[in-house]
C-alpha atoms as a PDB file:
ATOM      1  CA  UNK A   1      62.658   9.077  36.755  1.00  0.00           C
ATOM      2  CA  UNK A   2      59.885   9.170  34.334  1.00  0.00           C
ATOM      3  CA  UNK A   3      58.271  12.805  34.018  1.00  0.00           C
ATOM      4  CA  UNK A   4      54.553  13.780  33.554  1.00  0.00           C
ATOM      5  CA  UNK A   5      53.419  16.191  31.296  1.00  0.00           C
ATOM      6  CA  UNK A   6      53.251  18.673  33.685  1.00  0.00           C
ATOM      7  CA  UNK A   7      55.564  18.117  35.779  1.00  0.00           C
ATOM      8  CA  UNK A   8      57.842  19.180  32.615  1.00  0.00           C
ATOM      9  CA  UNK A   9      56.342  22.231  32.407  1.00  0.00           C
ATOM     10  CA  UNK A  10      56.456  23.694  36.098  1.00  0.00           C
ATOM     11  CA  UNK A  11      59.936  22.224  35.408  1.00  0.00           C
ATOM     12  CA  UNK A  12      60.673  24.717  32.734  1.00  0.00           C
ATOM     13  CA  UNK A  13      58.577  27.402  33.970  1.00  0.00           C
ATOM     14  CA  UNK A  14      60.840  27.513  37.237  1.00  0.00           C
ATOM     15  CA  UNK A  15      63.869  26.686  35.063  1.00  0.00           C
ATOM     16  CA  UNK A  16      63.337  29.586  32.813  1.00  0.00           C
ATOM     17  CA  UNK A  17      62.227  32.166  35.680  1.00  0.00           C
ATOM     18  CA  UNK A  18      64.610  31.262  37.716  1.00  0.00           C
ATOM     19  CA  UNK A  19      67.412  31.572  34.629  1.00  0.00           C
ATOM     20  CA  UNK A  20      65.505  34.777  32.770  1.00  0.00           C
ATOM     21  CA  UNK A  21      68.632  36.935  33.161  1.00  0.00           C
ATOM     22  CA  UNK A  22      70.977  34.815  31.492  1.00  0.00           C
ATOM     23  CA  UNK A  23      69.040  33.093  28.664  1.00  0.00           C
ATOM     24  CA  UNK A  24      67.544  37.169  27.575  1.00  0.00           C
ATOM     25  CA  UNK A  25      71.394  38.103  27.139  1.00  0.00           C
ATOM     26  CA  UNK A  26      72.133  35.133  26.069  1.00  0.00           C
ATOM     27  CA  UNK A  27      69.496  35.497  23.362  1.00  0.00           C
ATOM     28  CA  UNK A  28      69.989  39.422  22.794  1.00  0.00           C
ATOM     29  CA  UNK A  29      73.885  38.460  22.270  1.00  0.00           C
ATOM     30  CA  UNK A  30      73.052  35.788  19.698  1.00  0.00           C
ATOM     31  CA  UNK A  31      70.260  38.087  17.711  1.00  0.00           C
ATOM     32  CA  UNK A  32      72.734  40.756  17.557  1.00  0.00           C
ATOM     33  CA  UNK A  33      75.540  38.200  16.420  1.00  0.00           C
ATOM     34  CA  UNK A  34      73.225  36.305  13.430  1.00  0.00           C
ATOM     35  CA  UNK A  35      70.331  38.625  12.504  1.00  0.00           C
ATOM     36  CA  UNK A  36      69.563  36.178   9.432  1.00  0.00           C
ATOM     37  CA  UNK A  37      69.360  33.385  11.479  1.00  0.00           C
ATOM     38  CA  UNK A  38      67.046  34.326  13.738  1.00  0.00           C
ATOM     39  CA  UNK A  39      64.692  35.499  10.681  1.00  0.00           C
ATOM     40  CA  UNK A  40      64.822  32.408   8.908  1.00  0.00           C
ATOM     41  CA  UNK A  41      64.148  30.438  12.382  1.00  0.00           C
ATOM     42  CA  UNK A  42      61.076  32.940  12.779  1.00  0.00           C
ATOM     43  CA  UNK A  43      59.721  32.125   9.237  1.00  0.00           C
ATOM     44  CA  UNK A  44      60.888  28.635   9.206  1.00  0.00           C
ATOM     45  CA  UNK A  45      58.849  28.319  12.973  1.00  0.00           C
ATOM     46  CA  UNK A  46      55.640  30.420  11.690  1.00  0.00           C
ATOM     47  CA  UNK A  47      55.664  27.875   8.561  1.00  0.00           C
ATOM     48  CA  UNK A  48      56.132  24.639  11.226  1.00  0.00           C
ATOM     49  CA  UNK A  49      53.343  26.404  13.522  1.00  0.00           C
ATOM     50  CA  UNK A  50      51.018  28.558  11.136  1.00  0.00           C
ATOM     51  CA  UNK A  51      47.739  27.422  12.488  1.00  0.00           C
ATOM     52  CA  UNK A  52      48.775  26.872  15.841  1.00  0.00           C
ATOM     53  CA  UNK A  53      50.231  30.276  16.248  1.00  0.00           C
ATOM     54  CA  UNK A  54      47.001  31.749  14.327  1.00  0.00           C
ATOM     55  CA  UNK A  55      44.640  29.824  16.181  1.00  0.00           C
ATOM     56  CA  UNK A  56      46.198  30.972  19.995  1.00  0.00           C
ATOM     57  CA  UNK A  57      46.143  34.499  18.856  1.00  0.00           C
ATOM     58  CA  UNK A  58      42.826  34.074  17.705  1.00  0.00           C
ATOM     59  CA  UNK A  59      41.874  32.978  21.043  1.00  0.00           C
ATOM     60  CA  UNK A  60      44.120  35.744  23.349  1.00  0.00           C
ATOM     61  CA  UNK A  61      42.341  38.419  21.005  1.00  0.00           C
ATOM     62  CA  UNK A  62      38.900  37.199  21.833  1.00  0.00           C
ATOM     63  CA  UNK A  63      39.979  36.961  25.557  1.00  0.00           C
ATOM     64  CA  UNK A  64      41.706  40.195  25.932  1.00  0.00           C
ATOM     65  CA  UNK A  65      39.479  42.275  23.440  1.00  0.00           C
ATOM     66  CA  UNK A  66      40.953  45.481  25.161  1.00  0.00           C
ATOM     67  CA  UNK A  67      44.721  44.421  24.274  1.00  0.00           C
ATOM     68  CA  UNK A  68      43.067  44.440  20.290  1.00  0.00           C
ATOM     69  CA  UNK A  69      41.533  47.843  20.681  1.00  0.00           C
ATOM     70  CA  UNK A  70      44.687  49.443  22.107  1.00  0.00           C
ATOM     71  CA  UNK A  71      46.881  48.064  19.451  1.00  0.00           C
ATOM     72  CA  UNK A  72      44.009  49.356  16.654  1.00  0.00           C
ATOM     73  CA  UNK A  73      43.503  52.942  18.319  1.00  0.00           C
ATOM     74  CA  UNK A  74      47.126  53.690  18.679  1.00  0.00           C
ATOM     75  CA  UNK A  75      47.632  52.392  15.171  1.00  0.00           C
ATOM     76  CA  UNK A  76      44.882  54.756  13.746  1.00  0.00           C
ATOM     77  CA  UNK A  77      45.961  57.614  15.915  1.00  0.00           C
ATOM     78  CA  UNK A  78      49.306  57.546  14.584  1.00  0.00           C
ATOM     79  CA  UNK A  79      47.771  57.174  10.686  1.00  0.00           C
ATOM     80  CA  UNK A  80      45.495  59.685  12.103  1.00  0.00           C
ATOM     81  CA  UNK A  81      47.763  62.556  12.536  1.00  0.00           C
ATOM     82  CA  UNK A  82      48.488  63.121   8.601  1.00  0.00           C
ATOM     83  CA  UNK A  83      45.239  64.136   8.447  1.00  0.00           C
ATOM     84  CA  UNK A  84      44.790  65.878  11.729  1.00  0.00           C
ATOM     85  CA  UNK A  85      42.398  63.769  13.130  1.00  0.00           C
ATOM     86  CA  UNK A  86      41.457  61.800  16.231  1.00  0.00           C
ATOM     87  CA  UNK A  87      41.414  57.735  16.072  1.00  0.00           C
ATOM     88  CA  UNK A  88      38.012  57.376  16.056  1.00  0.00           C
ATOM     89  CA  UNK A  89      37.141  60.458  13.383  1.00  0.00           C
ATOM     90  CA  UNK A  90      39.799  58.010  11.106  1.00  0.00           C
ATOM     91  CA  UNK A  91      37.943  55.323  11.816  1.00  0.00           C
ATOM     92  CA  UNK A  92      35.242  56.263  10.574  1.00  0.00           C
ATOM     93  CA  UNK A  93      36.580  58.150   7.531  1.00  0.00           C
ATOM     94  CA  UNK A  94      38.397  54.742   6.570  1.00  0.00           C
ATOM     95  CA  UNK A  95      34.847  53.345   6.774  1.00  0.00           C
ATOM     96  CA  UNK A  96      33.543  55.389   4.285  1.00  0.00           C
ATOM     97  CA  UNK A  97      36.411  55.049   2.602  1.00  0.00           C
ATOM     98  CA  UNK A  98      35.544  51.835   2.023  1.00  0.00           C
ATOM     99  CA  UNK A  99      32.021  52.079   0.844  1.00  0.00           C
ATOM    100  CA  UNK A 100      32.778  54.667  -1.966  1.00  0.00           C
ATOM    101  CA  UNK A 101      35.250  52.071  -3.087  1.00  0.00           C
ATOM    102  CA  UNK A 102      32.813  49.077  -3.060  1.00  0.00           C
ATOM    103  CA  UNK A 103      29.969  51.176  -4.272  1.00  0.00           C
ATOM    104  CA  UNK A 104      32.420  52.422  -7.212  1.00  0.00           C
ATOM    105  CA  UNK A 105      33.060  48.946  -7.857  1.00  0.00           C
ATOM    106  CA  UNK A 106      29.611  48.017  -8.317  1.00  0.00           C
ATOM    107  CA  UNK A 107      29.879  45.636  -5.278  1.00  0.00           C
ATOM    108  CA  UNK A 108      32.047  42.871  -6.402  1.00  0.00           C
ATOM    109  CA  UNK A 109      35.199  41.624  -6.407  1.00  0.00           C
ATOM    110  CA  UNK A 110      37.224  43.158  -9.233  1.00  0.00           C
ATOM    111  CA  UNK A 111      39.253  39.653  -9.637  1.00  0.00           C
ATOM    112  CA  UNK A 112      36.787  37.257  -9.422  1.00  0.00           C
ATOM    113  CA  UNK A 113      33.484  39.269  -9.468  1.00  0.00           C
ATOM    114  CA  UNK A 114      32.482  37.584  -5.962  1.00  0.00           C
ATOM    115  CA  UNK A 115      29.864  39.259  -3.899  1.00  0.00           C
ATOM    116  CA  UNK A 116      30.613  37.450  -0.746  1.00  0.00           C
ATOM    117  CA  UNK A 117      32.840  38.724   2.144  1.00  0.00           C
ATOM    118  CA  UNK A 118      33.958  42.116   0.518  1.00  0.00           C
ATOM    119  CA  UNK A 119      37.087  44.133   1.801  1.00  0.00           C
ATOM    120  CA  UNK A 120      38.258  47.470   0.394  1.00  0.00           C
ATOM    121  CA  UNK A 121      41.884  46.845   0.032  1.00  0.00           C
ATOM    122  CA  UNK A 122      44.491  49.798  -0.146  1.00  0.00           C
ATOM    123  CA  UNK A 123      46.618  49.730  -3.480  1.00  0.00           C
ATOM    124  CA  UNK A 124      49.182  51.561  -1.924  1.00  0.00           C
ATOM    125  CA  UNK A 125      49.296  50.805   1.677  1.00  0.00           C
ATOM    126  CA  UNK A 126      48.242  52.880   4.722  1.00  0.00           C
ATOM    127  CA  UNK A 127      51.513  52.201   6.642  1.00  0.00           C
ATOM    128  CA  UNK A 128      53.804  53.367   3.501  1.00  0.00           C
ATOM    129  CA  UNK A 129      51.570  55.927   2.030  1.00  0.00           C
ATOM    130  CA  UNK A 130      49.210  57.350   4.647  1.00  0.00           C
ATOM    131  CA  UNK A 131      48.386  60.301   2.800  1.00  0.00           C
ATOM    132  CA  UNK A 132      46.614  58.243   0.228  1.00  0.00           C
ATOM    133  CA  UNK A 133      44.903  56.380   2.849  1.00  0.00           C
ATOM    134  CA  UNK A 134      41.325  57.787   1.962  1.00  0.00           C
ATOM    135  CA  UNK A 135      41.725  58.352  -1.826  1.00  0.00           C
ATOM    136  CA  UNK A 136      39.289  56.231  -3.330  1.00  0.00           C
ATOM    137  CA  UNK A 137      41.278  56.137  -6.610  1.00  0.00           C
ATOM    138  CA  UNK A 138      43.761  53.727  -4.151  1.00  0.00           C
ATOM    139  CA  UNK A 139      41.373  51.331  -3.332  1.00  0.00           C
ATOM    140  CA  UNK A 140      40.279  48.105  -4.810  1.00  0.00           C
ATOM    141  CA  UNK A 141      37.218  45.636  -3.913  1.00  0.00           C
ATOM    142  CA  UNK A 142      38.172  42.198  -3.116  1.00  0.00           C
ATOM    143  CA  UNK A 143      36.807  39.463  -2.024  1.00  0.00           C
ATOM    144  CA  UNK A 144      37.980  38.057   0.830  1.00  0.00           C
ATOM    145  CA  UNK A 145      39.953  34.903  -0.880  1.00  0.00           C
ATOM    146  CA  UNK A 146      41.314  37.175  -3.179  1.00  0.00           C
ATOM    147  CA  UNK A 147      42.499  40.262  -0.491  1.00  0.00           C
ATOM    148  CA  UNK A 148      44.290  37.022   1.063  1.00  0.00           C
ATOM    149  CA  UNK A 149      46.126  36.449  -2.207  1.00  0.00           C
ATOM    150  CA  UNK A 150      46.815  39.886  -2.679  1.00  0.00           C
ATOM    151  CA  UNK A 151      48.339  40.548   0.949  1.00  0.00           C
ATOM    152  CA  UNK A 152      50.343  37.272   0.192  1.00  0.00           C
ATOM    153  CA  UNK A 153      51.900  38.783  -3.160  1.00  0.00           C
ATOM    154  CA  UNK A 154      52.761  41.613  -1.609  1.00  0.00           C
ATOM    155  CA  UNK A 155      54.899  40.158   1.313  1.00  0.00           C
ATOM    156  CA  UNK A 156      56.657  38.077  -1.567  1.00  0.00           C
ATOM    157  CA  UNK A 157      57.215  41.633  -3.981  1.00  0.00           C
ATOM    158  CA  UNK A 158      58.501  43.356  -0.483  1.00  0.00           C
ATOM    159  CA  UNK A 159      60.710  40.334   0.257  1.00  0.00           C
ATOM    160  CA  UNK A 160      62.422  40.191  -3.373  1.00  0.00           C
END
């Protein structure tokens, strides 16, 4: 019997709902057993699917634009609380934030003196040092090629 496309998936959609239980331990039990493998299947899967992956969360985040702000405000609340403010009051400090930082830095990117697409970026970042979040003496001006690059060092410094 020759399957459709389709037909495969309502296949394993049933398959896997009706089997959740087993295949979640089974899964829990094996991430528990081989934490490093399970990493380097992640990053060797993210590598194999990069644009894919990017592309469909692109997508859900333009479709479910309330899922985005939920993740952002409970991020910013939490950030929020070293300096005893609200989300939205952190917001808007992190805004200005990053115009004194752009403005200090004459508008341009301080790699490649660019003038296009400009991010403040945090030297130290918001997550690890949150009282430094809205020191303008830890922010840089990058473009946006270059905050890329940047963001892409780090994960390789924090890796090593």
């Amino acid at each position: 019997m020759v399957w459709s496309r389709e037909e495969k998936a309502i296949y394993h959609k049933q398959y896997y709902k009706d089997h959740y239980e087993k295949i979640s331990a089974y899964e829990k039990q094996r991430q528990k057993d081989n934490p490093r493998d399970r990493t380097e299947y992640d990053a060797q899967r993210y590598k194999d699917n990069r644009d894919r992956l990017l592309a469909h969360d692109k997508q859900y985040h333009k479709d479910h634009p309330e899922v985005n702000l939920r993740s952002q405000k409970k991020r910013l609340t939490k950030l929020g609380k070293t300096f005893d403010m609200d989300y939205e009051v952190f917001r808007y400090a992190l805004m200005s934030h990053a115009k004194t930082v752009k403005k200090r830095d004459n508008n341009k990117c301080t790699w490649c003196n660019s003038t296009n697409k400009l991010r403040a970026h945090h030297i130290w970042h918001k997550v690890f040092c949150p009282e430094s979040a809205l020191d303008p003496d830890n922010g840089i001006t990058l473009c946006h090629k270059c905050h890329m690059e940047q963001h892409r060092l780090d994960k390789l410094n924090i890796e090593d």
